[in-house]
Protein backbone atom coordinates (compact mmCIF):
# COMPACT_ATOMS: atom_id res chain seq x y z
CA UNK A 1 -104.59 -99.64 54.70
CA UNK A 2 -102.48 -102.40 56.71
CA UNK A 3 -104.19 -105.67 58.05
CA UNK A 4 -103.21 -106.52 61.32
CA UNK A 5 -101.27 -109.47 60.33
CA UNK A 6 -98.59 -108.57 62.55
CA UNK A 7 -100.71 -108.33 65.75
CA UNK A 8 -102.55 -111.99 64.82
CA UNK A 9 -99.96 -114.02 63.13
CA UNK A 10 -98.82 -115.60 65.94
CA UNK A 11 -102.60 -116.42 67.29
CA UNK A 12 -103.70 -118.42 64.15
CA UNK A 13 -104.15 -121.83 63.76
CA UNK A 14 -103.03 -123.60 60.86
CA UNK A 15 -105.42 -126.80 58.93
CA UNK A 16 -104.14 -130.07 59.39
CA UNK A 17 -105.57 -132.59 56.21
CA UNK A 18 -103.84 -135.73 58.53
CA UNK A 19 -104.81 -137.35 61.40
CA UNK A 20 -102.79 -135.42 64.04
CA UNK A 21 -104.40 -131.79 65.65
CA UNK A 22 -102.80 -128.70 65.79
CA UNK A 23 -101.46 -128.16 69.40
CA UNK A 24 -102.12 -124.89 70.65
CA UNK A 25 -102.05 -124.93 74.29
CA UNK A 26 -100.82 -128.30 76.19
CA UNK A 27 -103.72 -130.03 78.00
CA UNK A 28 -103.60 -132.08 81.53
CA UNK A 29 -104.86 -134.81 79.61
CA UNK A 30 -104.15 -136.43 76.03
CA UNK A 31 -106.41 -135.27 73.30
CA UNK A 32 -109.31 -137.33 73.30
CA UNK A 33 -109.21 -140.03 69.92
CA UNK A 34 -111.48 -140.04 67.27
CA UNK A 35 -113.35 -143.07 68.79
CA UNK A 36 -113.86 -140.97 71.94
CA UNK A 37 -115.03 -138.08 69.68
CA UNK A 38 -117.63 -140.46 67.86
CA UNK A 39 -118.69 -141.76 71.85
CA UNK A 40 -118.95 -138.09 73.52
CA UNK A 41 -121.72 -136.82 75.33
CA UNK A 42 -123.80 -134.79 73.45
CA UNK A 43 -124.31 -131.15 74.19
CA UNK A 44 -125.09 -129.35 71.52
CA UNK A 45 -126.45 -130.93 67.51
CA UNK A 46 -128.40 -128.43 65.61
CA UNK A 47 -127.44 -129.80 62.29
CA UNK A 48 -124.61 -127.22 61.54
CA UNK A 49 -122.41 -128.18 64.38
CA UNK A 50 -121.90 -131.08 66.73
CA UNK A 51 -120.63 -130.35 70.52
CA UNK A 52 -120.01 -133.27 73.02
CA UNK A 53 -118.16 -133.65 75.90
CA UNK A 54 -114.81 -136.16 76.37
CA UNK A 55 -113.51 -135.78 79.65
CA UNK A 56 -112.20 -132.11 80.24
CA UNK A 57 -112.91 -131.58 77.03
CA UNK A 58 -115.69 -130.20 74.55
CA UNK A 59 -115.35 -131.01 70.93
CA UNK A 60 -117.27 -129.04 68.46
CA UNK A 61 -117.07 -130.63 64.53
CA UNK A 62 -118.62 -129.98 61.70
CA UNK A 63 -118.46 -129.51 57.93
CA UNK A 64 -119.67 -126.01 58.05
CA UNK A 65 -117.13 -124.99 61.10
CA UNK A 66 -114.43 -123.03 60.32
CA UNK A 67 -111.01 -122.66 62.07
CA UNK A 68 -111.56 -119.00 62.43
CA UNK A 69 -113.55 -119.73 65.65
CA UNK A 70 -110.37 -121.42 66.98
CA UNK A 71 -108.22 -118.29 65.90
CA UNK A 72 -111.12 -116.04 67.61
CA UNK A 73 -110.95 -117.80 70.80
CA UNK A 74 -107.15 -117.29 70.95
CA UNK A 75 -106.91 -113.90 70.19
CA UNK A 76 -109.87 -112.31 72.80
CA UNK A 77 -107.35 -114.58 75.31
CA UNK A 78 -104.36 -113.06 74.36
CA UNK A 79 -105.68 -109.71 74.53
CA UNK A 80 -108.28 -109.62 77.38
CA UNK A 81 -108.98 -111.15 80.43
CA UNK A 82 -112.29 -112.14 79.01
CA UNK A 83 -113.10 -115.75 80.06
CA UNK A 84 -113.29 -117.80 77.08
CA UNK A 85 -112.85 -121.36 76.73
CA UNK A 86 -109.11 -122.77 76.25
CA UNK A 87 -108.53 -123.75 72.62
CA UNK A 88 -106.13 -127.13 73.21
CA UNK A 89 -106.24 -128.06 69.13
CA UNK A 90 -107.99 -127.64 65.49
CA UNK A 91 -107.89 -129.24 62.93
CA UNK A 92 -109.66 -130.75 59.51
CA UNK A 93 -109.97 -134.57 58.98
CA UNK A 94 -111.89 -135.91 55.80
CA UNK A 95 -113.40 -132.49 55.52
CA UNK A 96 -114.70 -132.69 58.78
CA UNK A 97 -112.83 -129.29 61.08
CA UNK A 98 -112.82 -130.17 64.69
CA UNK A 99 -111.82 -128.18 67.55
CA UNK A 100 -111.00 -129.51 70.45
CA UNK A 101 -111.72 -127.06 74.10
CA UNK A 102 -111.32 -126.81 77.56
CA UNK A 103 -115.27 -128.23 79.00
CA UNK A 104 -116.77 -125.62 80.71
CA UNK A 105 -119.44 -126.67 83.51
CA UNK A 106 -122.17 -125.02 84.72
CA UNK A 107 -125.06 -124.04 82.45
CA UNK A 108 -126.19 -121.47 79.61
CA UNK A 109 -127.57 -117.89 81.09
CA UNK A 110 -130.45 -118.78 79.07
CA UNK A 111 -131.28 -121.67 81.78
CA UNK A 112 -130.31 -120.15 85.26
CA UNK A 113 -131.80 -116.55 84.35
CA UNK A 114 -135.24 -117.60 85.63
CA UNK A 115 -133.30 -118.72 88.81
CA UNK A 116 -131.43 -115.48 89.21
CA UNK A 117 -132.42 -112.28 92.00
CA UNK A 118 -132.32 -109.29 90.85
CA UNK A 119 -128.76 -108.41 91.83
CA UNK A 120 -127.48 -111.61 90.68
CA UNK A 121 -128.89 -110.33 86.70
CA UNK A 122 -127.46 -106.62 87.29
CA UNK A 123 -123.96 -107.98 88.24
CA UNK A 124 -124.22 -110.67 85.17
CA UNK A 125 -124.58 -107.31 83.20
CA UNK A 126 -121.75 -105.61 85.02
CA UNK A 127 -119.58 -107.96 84.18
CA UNK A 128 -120.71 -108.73 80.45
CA UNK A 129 -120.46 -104.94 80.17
CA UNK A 130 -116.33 -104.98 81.42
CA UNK A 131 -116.18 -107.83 79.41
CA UNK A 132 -117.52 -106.00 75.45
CA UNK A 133 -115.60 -102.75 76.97
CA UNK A 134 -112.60 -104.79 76.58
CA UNK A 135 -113.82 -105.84 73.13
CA UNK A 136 -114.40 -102.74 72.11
CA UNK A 137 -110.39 -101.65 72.89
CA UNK A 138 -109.60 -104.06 69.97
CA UNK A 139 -109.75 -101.92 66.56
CA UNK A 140 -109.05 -102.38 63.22
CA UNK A 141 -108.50 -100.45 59.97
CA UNK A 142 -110.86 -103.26 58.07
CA UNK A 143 -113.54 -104.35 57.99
CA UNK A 144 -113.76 -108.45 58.59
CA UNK A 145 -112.52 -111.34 60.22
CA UNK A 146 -108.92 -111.93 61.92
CA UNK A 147 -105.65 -111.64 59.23
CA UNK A 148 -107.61 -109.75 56.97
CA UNK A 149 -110.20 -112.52 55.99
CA UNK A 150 -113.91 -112.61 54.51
CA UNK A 151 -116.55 -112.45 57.20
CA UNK A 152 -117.77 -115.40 58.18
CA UNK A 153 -121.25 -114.01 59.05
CA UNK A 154 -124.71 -114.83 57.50
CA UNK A 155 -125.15 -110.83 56.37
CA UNK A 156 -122.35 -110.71 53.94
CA UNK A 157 -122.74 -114.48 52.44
CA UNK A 158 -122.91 -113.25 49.12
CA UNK A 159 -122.52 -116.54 47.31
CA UNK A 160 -123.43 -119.81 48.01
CA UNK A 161 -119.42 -120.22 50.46
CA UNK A 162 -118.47 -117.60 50.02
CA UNK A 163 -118.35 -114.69 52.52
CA UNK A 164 -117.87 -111.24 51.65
CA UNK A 165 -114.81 -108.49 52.52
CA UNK A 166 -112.77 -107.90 53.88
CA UNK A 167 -113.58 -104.31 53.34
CA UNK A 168 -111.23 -101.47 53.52
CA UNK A 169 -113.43 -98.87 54.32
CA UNK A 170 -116.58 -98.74 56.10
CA UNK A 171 -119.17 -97.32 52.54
CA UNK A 172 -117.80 -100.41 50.74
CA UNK A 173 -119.16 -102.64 54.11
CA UNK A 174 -123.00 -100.67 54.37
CA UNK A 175 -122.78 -101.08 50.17
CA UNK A 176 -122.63 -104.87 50.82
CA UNK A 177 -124.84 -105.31 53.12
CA UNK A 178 -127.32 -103.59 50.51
CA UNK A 179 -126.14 -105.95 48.15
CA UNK A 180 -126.97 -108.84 49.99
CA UNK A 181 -130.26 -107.66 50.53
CA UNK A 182 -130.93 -106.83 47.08
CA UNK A 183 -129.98 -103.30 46.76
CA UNK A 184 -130.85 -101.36 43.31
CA UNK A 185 -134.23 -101.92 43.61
CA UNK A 186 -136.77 -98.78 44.26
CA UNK A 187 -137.50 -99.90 47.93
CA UNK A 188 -133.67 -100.11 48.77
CA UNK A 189 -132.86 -97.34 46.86
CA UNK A 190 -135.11 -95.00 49.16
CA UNK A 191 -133.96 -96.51 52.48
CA UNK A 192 -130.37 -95.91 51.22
CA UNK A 193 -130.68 -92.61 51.45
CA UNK A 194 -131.90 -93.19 55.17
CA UNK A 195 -128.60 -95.10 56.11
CA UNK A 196 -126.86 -92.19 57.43
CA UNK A 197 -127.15 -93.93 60.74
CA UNK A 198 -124.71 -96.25 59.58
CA UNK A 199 -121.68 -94.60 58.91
CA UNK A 200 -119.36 -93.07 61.10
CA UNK A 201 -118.13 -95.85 63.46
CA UNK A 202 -115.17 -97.55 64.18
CA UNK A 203 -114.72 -101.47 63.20
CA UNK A 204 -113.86 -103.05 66.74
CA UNK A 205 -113.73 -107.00 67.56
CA UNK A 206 -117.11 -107.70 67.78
CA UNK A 207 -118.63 -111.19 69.07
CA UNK A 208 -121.81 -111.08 66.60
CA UNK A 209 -124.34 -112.98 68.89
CA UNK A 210 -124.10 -111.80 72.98
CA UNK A 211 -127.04 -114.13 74.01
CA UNK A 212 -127.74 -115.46 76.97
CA UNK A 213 -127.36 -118.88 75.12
CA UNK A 214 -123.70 -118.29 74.50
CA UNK A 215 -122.74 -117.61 77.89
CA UNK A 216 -122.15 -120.36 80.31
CA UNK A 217 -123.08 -119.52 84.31
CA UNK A 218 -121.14 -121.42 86.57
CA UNK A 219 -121.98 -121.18 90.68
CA UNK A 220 -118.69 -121.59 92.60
CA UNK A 221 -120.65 -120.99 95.77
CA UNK A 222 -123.18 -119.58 97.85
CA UNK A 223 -123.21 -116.27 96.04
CA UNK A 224 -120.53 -116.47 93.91
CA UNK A 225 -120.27 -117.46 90.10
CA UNK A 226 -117.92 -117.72 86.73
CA UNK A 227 -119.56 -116.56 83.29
CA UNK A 228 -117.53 -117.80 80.10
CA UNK A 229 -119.01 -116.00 76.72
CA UNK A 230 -118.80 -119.13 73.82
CA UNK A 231 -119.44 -120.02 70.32
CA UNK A 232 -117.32 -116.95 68.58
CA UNK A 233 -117.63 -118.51 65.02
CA UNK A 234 -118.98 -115.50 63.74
CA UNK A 235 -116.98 -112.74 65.94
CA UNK A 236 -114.85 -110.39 63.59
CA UNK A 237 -114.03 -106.80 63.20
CA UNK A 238 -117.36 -104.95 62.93
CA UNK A 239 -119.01 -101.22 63.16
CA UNK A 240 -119.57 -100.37 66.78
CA UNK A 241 -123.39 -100.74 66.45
CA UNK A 242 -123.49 -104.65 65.35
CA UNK A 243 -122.99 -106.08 68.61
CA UNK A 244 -126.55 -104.34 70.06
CA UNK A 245 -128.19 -105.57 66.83
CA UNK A 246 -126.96 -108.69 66.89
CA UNK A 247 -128.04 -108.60 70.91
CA UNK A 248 -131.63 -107.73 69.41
CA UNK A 249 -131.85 -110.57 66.78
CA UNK A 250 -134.08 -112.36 67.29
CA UNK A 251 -135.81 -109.98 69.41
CA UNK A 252 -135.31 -110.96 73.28
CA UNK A 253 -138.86 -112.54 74.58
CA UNK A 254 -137.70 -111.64 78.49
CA UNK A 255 -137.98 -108.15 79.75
CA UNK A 256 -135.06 -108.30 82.30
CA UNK A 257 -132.83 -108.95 79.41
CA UNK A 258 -133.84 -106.32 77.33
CA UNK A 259 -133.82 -103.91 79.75
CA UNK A 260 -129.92 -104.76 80.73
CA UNK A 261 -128.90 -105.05 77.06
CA UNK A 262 -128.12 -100.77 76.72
CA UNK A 263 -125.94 -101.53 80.05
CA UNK A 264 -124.30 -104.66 78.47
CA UNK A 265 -123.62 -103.06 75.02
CA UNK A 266 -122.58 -100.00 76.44
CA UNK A 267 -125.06 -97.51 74.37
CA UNK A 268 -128.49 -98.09 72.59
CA UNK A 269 -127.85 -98.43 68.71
CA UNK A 270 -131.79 -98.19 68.23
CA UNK A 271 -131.60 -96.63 64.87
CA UNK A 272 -129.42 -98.88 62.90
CA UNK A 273 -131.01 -102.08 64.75
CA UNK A 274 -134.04 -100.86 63.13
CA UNK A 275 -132.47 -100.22 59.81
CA UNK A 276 -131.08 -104.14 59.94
CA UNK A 277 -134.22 -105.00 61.11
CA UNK A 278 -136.22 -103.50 57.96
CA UNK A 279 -133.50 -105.19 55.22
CA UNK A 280 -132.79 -108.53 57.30
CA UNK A 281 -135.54 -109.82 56.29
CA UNK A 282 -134.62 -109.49 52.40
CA UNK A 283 -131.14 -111.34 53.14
CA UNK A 284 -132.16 -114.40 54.80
């Protein structure tokens, strides 16, 4: 089968080893320096990933970041009308990637839901649901990230950095995600014959963690608000089910959420979320 080279090429974002970023869409302002980088407000630092705020901008850095996120963010904007941040550079500096994006105000769903009416959290879901149908338009014949590439998800880290795929077809995908698990052994060898569930779906551009953490709320008035879905590091071509799994992992704690997550997603994957959910364990 082809990789959609063609239909990406243009969207990806090449390493830079210097000091100067890779333009990719002209900012009102000069790039912040490294200085300003080291000076930023802080808004995210989990240890994997550093996010702080220069100006207009928001810089996320880290050694484990990959530019893939920067190609991600490029390619849902060229092809939907999804609001993502804008992706202004990327690059890697002393083995350190950065990319530099538009700031986006406001705060995460996670922190306004308890705020939110009723109607406010059905048209959130509305418009999250219009958002992953768009998504779901985006299809590949692989399996794996943009240009063809490994995934860059936790499931298919088969090797201490190294990701696994792409994958061609969709057995050699469910056979890795066995393997990562530990497959061969008498416990996975009887709930492999229970993985029917898994086959027969299409490998669309999936975003890999729809949380109310990675969507930023912004009010614009009185009854009016912006939501921006972030943090696509680990988006990539995947079966139709993984984005209600992912959804699901870890399990939701508020009811309201749960209960809009079939209207988000589009359709209740229940089986294969509880296949994941009996082998996840085993991987990580």
């Amino acid at each position: 089968m082809q990789c959609l080279r063609k239909l990406i090429k243009s969207f990806q974002v090449q390493p830079s080893q210097g000091s100067s970023p890779v333009n990719t869409t002209l900012p009102d302002h000069p790039l912040p320096t490294a200085e300003e980088i080291a000076g930023g407000r802080i808004l995210k630092s989990n240890g994997i990933c550093t996010v702080v705020q220069v100006k207009g901008f928001a810089i996320k850095y880290g050694r484990s970041i990959d530019l893939s996120e920067a190609e991600n963010l490029r390619f849902v904007a060229a092809q939907t009308t999804i609001r993502v941040p804008k992706v202004f550079a990327a690059y890697v500096r002393d083995e350190v990637t950065y990319i530099v994006m538009e700031y986006i105000p406001g705060e995460t769903l996670e922190t306004a839901w308890p705020t939110m009416s009723a109607l406010e959290k059905q048209e959130v879901a509305r418009r999250l649901r219009a958002y992953l149908k768009q998504l779901r338009r985006l299809k590949s014949p692989y399996f794996g990230n943009l240009g063809c590439q490994p995934y860059e998800h936790g499931v298919f880290r088969l090797d201490a950095g190294k990701s696994g795929g792409p994958f061609h077809t969709e057995a050699s995908m469910v056979e890795a995600i066995f393997h990562a698990a530990g497959g061969g052994k008498p416990f996975f060898t009887r709930l492999q014959q229970l993985s029917g569930c898994l086959y027969g779906h299409e490998a669309i551009f999936t975003h890999s963690d729809i949380q109310r953490k990675n969507v930023m709320f912004e009010r614009v008035g009185k009854a009016a608000f912006e939501l921006t879905i972030i943090d696509w590091e680990v988006s990539g071509f995947f079966p139709a089910w993984w984005e209600f799994d992912s959804a699901m992992e870890p399990p939701p704690r508020d009811e309201d959420w749960v209960n809009l997550l079939p209207t988000i997603v589009g359709k209740k994957y229940i089986m294969q979320h509880l296949f994941m959910e009996a082998i996840r364990p085993r991987i990580f």
